[in-house]
N, C-alpha and C. Protein backbone atom coordinates (compact mmCIF):
# COMPACT_ATOMS: atom_id res chain seq x y z
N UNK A 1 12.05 33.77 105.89
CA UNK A 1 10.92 34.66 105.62
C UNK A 1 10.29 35.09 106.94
N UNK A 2 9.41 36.34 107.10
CA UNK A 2 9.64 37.02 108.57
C UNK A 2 8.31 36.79 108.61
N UNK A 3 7.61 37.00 109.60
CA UNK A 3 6.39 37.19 109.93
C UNK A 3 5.17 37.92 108.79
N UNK A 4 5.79 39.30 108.69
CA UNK A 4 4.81 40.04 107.90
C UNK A 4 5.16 39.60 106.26
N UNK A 5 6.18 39.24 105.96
CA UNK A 5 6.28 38.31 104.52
C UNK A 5 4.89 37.25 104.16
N UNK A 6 5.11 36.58 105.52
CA UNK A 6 3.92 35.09 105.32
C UNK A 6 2.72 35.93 105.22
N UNK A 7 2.49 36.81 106.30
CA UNK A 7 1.67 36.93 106.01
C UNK A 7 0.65 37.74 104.42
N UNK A 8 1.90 38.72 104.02
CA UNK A 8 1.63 39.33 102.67
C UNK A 8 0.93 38.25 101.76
N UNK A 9 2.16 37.27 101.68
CA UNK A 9 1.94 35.88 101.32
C UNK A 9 0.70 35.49 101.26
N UNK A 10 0.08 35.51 102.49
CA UNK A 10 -1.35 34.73 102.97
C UNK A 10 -1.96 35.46 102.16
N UNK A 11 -1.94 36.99 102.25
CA UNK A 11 -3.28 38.11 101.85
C UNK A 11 -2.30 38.82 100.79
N UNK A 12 -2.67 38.29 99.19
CA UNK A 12 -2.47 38.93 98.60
C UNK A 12 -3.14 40.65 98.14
N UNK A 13 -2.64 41.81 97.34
CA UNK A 13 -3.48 43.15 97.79
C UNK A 13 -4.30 43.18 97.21
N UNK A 14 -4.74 42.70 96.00
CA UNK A 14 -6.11 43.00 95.82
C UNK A 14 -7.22 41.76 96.19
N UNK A 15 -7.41 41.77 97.10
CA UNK A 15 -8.44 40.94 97.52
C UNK A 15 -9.70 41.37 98.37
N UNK A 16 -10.58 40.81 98.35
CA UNK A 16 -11.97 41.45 99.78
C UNK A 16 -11.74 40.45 100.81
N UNK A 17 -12.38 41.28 101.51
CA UNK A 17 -12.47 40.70 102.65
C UNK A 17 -13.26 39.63 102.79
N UNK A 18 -14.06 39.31 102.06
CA UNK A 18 -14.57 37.61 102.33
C UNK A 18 -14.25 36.86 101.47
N UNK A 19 -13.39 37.51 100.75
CA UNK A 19 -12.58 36.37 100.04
C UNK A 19 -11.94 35.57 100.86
N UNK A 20 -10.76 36.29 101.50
CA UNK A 20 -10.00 36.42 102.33
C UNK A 20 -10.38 35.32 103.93
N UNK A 21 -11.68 35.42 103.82
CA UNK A 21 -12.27 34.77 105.13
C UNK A 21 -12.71 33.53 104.51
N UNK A 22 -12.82 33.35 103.54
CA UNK A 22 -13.02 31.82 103.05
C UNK A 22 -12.11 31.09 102.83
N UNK A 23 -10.56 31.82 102.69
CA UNK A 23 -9.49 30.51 102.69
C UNK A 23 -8.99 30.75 104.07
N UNK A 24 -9.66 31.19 104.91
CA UNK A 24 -9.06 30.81 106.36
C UNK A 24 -8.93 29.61 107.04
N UNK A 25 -8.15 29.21 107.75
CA UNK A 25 -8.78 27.60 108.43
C UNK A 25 -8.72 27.80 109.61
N UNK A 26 -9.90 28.42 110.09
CA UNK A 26 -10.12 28.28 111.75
C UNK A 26 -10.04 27.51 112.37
N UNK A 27 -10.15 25.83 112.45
CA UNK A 27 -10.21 25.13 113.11
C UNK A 27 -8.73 24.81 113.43
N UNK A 28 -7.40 24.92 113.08
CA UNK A 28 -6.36 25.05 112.97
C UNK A 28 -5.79 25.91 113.97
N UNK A 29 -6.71 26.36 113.97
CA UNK A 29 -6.37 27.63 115.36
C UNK A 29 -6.78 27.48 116.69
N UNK A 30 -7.76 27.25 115.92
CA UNK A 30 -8.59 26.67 117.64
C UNK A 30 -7.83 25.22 118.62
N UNK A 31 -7.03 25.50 119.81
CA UNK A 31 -6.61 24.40 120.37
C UNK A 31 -7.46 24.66 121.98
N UNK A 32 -8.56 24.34 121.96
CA UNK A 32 -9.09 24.90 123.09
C UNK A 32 -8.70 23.87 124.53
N UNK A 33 -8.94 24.81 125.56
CA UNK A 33 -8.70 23.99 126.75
C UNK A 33 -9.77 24.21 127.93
N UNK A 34 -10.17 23.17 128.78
CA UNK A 34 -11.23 23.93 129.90
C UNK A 34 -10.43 23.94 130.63
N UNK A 35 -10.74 25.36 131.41
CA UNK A 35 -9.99 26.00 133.03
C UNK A 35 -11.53 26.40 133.87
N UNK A 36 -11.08 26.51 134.85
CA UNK A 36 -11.98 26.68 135.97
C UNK A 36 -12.20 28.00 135.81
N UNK A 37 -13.47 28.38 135.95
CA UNK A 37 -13.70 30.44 135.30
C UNK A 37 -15.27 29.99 136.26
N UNK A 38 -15.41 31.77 137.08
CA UNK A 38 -16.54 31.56 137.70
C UNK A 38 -17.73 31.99 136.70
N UNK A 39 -19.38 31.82 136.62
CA UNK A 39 -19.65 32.30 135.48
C UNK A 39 -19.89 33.77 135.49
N UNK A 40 -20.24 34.55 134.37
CA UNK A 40 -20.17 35.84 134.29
C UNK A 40 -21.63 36.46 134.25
N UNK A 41 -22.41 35.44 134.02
CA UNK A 41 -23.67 35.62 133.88
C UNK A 41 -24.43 34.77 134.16
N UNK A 42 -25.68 35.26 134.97
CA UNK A 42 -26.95 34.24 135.13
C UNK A 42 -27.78 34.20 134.32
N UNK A 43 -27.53 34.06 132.98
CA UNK A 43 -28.27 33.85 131.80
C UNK A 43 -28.88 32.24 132.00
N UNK A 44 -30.12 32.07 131.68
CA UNK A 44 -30.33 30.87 131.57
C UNK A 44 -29.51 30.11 130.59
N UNK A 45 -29.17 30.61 129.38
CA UNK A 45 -28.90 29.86 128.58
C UNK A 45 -26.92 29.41 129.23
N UNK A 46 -26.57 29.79 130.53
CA UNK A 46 -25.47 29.43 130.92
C UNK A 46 -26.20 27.70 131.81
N UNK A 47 -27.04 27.55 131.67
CA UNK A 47 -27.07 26.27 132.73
C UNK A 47 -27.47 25.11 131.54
N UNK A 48 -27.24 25.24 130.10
CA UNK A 48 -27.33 24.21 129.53
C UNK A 48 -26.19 24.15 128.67
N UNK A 49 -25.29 23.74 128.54
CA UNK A 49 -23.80 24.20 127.94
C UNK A 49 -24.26 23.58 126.19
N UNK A 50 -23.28 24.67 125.67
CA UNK A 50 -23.71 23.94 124.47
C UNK A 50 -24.57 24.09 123.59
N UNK A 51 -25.87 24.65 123.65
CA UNK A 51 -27.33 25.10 123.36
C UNK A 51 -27.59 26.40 123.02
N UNK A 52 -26.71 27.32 123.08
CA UNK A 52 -27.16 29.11 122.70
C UNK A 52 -27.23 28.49 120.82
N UNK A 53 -27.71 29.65 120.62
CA UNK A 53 -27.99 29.80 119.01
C UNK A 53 -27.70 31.18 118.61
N UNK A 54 -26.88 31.15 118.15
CA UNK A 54 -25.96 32.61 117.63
C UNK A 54 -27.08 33.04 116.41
N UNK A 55 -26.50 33.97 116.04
CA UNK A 55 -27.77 34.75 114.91
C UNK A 55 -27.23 34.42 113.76
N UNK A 56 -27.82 34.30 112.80
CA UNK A 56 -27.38 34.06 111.24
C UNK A 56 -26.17 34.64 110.96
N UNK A 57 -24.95 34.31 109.40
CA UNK A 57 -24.40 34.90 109.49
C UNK A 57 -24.67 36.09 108.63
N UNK A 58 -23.86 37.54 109.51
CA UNK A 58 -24.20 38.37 108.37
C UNK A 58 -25.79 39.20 108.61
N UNK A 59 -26.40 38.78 109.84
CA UNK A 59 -27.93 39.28 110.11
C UNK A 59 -27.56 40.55 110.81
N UNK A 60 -26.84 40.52 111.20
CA UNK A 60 -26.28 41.79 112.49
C UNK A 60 -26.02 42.86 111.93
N UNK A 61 -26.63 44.27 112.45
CA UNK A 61 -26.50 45.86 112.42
C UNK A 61 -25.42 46.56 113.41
N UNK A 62 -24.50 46.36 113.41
CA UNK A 62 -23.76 47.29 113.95
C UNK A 62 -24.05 49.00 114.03
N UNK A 63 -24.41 49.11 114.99
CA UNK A 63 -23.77 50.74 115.43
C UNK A 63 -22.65 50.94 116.35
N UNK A 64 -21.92 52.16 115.72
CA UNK A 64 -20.50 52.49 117.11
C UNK A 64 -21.55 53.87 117.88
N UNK A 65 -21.48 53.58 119.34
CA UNK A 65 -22.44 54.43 119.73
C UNK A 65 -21.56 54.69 121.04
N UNK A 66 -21.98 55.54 122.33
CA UNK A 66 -21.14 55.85 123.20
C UNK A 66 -22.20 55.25 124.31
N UNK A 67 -21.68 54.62 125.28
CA UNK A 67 -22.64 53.91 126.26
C UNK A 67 -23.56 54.71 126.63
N UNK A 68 -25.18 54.87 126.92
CA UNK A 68 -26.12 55.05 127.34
C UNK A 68 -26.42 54.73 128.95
N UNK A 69 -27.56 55.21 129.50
CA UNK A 69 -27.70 55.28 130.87
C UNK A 69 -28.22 53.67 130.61
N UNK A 70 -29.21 53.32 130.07
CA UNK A 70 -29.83 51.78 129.24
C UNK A 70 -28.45 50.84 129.50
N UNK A 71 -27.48 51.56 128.45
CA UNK A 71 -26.67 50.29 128.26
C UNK A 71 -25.72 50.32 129.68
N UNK A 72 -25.44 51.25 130.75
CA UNK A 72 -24.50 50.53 131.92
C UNK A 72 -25.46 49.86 132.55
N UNK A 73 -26.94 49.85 132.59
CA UNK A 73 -27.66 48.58 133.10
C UNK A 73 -27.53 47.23 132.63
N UNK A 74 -27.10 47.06 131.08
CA UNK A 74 -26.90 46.13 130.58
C UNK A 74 -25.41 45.38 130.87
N UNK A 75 -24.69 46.30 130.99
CA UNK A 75 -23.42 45.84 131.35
C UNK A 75 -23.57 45.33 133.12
N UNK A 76 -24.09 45.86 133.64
CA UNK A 76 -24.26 45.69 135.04
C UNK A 76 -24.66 44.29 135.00
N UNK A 77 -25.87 44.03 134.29
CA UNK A 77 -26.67 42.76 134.13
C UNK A 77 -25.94 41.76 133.73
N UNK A 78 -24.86 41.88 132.86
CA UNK A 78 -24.00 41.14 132.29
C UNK A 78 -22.75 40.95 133.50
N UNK A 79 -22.40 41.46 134.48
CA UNK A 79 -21.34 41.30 135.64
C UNK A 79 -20.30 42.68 135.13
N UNK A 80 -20.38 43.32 134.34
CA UNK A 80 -19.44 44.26 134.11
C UNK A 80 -19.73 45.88 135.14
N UNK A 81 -19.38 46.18 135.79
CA UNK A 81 -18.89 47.38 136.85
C UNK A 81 -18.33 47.95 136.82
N UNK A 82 -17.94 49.04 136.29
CA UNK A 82 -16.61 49.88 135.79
C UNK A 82 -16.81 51.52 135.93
N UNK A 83 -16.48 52.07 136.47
CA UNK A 83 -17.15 53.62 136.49
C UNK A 83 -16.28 54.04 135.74
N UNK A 84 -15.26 53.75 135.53
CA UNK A 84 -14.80 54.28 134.12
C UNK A 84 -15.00 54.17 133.13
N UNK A 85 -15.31 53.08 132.50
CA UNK A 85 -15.82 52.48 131.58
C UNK A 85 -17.38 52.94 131.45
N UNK A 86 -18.05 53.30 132.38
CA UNK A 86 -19.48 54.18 132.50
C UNK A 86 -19.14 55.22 131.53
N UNK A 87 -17.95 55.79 132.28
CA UNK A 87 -17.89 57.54 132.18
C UNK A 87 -17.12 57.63 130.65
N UNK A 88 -16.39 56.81 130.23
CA UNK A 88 -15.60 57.02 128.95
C UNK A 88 -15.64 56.09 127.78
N UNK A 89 -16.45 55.23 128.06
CA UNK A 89 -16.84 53.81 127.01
C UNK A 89 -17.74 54.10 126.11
N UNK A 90 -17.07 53.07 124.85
CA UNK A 90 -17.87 53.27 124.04
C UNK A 90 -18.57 52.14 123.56
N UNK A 91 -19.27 51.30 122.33
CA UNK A 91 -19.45 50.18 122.43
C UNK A 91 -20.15 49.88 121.04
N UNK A 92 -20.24 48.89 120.60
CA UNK A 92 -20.33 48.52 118.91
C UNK A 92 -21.48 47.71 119.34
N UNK A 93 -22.71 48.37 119.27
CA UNK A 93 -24.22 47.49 119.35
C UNK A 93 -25.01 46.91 118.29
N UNK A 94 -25.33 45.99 118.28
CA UNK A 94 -26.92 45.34 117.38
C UNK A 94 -27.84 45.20 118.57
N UNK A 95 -28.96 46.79 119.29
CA UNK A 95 -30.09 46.07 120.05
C UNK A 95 -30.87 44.89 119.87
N UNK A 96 -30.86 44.77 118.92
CA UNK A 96 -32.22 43.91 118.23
C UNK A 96 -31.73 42.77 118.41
N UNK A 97 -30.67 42.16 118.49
CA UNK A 97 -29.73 40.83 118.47
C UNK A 97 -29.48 41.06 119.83
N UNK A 98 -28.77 41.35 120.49
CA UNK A 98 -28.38 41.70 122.21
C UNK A 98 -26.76 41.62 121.82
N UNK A 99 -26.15 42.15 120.90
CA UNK A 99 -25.07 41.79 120.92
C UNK A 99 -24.86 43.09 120.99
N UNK A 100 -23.11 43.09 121.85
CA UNK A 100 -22.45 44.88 121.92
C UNK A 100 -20.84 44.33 122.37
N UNK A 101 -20.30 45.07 121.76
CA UNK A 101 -18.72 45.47 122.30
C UNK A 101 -18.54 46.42 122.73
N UNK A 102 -17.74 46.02 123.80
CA UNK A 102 -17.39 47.14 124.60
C UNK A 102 -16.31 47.61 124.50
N UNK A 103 -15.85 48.66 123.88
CA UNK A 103 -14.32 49.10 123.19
C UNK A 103 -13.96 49.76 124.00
N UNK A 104 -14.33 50.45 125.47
CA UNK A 104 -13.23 50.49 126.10
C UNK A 104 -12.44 49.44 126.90
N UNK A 105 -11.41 49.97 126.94
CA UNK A 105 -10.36 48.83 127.07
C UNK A 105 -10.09 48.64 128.18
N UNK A 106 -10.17 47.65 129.25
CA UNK A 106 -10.32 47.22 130.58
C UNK A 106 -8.88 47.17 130.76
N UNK A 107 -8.95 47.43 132.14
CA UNK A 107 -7.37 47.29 132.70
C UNK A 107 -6.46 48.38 132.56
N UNK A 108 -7.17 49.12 132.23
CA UNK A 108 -6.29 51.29 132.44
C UNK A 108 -6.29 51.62 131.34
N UNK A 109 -6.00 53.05 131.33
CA UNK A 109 -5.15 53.96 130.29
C UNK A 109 -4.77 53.08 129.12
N UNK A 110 -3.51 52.73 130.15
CA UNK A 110 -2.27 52.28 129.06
C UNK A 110 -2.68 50.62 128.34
N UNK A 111 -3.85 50.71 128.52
CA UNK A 111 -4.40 49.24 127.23
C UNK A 111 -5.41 49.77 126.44
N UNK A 112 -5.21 50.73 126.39
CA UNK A 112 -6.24 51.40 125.36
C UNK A 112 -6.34 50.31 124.08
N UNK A 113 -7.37 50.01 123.21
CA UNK A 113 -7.84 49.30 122.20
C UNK A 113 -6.86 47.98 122.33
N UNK A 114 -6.67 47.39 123.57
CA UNK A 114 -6.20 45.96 123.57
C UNK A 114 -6.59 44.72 124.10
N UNK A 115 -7.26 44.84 125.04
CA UNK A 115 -8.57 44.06 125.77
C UNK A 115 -10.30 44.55 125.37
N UNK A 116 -10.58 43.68 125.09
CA UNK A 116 -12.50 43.67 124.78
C UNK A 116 -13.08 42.95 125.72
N UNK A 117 -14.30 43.33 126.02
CA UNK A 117 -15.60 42.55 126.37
C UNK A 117 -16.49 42.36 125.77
N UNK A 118 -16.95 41.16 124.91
CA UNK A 118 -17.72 41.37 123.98
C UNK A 118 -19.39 40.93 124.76
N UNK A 119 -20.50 41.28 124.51
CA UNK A 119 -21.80 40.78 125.52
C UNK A 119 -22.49 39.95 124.59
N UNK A 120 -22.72 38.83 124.48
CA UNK A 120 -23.20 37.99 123.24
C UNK A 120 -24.36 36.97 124.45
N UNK A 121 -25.50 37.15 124.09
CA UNK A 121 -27.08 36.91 124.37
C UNK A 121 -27.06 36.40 125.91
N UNK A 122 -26.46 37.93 126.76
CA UNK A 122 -26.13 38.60 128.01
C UNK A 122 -25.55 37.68 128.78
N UNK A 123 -24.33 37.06 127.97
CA UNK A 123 -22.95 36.28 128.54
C UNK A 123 -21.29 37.03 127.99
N UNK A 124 -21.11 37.13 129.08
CA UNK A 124 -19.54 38.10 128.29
C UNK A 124 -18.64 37.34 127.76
N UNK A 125 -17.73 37.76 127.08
CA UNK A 125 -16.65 36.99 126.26
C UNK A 125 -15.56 37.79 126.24
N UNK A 126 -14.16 37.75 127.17
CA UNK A 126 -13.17 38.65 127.09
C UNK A 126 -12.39 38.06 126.07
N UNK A 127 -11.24 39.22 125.19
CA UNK A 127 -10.41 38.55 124.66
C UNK A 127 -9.68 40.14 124.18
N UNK A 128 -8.38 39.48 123.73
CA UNK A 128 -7.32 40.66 123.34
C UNK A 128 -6.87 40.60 121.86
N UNK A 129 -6.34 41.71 121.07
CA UNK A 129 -6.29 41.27 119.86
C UNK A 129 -4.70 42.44 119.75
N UNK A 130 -4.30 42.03 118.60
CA UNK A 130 -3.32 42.78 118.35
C UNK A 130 -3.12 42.58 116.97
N UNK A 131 -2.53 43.54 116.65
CA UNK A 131 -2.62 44.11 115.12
C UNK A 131 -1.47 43.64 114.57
N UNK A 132 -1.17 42.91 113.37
CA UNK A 132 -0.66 42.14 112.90
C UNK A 132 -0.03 43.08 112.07
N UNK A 133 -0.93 43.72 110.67
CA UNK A 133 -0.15 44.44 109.57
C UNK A 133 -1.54 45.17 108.99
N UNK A 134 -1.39 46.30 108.68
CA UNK A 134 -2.16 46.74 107.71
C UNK A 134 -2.40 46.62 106.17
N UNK A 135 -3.36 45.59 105.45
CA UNK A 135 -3.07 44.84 104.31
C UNK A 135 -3.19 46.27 103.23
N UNK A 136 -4.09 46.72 103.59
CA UNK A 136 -3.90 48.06 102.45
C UNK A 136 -4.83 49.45 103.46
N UNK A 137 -4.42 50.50 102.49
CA UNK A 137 -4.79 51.66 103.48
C UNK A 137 -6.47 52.14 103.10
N UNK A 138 -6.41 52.87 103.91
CA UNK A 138 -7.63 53.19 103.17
C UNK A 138 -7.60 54.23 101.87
N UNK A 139 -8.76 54.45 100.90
CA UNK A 139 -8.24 55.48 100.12
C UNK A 139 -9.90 55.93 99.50
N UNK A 140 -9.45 57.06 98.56
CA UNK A 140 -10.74 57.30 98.06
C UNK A 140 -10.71 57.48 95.95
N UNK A 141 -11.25 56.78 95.90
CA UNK A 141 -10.87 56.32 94.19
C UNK A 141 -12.28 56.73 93.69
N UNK A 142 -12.41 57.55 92.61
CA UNK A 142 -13.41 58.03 91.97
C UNK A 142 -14.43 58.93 93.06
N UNK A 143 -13.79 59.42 93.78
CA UNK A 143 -14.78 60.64 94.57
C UNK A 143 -15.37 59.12 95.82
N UNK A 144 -15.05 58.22 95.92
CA UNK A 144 -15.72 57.17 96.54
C UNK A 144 -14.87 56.74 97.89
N UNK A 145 -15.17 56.75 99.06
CA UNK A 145 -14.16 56.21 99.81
C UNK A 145 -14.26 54.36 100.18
N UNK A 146 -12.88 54.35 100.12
CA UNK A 146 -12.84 52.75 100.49
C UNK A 146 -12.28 52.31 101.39
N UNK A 147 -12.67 51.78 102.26
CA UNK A 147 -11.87 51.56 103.87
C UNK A 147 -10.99 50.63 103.50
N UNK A 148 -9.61 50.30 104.76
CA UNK A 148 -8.55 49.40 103.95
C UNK A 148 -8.80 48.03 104.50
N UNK A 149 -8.05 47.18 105.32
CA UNK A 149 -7.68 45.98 105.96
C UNK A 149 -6.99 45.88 106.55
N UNK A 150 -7.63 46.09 107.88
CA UNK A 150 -6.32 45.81 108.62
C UNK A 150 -6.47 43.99 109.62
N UNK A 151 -5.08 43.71 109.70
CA UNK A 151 -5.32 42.35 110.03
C UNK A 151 -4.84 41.86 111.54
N UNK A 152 -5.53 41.71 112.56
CA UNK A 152 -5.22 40.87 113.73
C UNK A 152 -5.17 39.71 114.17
N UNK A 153 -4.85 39.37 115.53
CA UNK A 153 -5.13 38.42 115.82
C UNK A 153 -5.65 38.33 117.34
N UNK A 154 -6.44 37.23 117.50
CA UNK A 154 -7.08 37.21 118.46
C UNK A 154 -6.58 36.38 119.82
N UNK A 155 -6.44 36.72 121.02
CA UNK A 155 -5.92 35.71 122.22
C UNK A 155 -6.53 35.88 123.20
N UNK A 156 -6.03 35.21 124.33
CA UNK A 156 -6.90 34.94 125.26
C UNK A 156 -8.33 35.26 125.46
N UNK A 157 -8.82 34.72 124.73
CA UNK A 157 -10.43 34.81 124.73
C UNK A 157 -10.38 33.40 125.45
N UNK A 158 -11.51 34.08 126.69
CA UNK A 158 -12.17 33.22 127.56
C UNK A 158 -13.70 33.17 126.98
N UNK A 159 -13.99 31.80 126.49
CA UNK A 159 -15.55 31.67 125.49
C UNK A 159 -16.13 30.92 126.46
N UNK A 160 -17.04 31.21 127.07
CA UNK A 160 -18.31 30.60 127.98
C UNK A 160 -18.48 29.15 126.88
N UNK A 161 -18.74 27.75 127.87
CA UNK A 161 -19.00 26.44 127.08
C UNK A 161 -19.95 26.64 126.43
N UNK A 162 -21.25 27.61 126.87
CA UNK A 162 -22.64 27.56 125.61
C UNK A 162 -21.84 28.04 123.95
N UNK A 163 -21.06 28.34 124.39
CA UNK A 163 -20.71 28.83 122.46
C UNK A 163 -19.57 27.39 122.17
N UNK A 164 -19.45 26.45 122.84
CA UNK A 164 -18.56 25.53 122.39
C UNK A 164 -19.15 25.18 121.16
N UNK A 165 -18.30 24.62 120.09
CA UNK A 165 -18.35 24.50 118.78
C UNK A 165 -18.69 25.42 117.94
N UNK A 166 -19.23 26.56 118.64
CA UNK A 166 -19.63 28.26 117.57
C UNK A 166 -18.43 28.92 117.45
N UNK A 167 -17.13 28.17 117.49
CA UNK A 167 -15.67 29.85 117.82
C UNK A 167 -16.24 30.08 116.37
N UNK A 168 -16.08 29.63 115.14
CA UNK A 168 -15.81 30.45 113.85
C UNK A 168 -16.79 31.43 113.83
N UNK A 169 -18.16 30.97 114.08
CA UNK A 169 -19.33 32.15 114.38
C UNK A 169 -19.25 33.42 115.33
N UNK A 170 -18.28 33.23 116.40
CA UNK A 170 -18.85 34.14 117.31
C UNK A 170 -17.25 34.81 116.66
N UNK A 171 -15.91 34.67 116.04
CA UNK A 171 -14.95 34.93 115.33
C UNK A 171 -15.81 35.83 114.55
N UNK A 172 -16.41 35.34 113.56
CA UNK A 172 -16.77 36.39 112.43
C UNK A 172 -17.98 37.88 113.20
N UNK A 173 -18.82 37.47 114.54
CA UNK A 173 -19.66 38.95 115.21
C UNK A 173 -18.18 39.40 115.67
N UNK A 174 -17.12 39.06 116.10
CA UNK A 174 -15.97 39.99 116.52
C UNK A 174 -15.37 40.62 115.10
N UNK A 175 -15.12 40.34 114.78
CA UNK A 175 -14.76 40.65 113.19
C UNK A 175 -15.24 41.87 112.61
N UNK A 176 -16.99 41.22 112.51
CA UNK A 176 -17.69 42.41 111.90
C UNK A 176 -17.58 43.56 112.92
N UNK A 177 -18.00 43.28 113.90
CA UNK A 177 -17.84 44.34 114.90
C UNK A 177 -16.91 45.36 115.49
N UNK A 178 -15.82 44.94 115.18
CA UNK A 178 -14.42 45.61 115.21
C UNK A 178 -14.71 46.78 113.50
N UNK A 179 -15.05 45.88 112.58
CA UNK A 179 -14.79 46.31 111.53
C UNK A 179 -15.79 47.57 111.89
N UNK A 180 -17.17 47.70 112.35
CA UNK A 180 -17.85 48.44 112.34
C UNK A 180 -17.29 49.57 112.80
N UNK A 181 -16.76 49.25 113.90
CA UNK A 181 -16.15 50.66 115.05
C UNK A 181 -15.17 51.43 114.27
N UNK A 182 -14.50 51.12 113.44
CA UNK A 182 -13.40 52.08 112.46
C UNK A 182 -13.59 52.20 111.67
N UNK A 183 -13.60 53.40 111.65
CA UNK A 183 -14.56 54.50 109.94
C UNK A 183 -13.59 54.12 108.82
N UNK A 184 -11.80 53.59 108.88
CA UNK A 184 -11.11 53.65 108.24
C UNK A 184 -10.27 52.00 107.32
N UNK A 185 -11.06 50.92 108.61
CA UNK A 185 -10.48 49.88 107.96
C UNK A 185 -11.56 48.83 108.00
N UNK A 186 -11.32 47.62 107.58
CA UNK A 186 -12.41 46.36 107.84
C UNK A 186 -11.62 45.77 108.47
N UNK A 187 -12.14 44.81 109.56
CA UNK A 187 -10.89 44.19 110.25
C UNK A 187 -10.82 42.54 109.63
N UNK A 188 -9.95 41.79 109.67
CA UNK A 188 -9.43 40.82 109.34
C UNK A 188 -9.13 39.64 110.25
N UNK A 189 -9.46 38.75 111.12
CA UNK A 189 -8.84 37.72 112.38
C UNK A 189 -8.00 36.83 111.82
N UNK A 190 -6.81 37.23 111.86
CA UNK A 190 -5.72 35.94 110.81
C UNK A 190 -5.43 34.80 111.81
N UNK A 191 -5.60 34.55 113.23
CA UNK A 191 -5.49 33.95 114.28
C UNK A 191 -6.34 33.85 115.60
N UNK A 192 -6.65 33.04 115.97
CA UNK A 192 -7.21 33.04 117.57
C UNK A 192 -7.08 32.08 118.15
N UNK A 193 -7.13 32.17 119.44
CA UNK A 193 -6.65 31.25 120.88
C UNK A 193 -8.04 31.54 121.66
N UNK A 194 -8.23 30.42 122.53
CA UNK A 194 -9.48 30.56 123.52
C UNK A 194 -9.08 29.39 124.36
N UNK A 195 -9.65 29.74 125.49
CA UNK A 195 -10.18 29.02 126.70
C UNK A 195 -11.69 28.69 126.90
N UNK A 196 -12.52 27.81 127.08
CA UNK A 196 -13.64 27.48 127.37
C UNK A 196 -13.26 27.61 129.00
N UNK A 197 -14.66 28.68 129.31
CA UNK A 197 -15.02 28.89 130.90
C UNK A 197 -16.64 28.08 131.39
């Protein structure tokens, strides 16, 4: 049986998406390791490891918005520098929370939508995802549109130690947040890998 079999397997088609996220087993995934990473931010909450407090789940407003003169200060503040990423970025915000993704895709052109920076309470979090299978499409049934599922997975995410023991939490603001940025699907994390920095 091949890859996209199991996974059909896993995600049968008529299902939601938090169905779907409740028979997950994240911890299964998670084999974390510490490596030496310089920090990315002088957030206070980087000098007590362990101690951030993520936001409820499910409290968060996503907007897909196009970076602001505001937000390359924020990115600046956060260690991110990019004049490209100034000039052509876009980014999946909750002001009110301090949380934002940064959907353009670091490292050129040719990685378009494959590397993230995510800014979570002005500490960055890189990581790459790749698209597994599309569980259903999108469609529009009774004059109504319904976005589909599409399903990834998540790797090399480098997670700052203040979020140690939060991966499933700070998993589901990537999640929603991805999901926000595409008018056409909800996104799905069938996998992830991390490094503690």
């Amino acid at each position: 049986m091949g890859l996209l079999e199991k996974c059909l397997d896993f995600l049968p088609t008529r299902r939601a998406v938090s169905d779907i996220e409740e028979d997950m087993t994240w911890e299964e995934e998670f084999t974390p390791k510490r490596v030496p990473h310089k920090a990315v931010s002088s957030s206070p909450q980087k000098e007590t490891e362990g101690t951030a407090t993520l936001p409820q789940e499910g409290s968060w407003k996503f907007v897909h918005e196009m970076i602001s003169e505001e937000g390359i200060e924020i990115l600046k503040e956060a260690g991110i520098d990019d004049e490209l990423v100034f000039e052509t970025g876009d980014w999946v915000a909750d002001h009110d929370l301090g949380i934002y993704l940064v959907l353009y895709r670091f490292g050129g052109r040719t990685n378009w939508k494959k590397t993230y920076k995510l800014i979570l309470q002005g500490q960055v979090i890189e990581f790459k995802t790749k698209t597994i299978f599309h569980q259903q499409d999108f469609s529009y049934e009774d004059g109504e549109f319904t976005k589909g599922v599409i399903v990834k997975n998540v790797s090399n995410m480098l997670l700052p130690s203040a979020f140690e023991g939060q991966q499933q939490r700070v998993l589901h603001i990537i999640q929603a947040a991805l999901s926000a940025a595409s008018p056409s699907y909800d996104t799905v994390i069938y996998r992830a890998n991390f490094d503690l920095v």
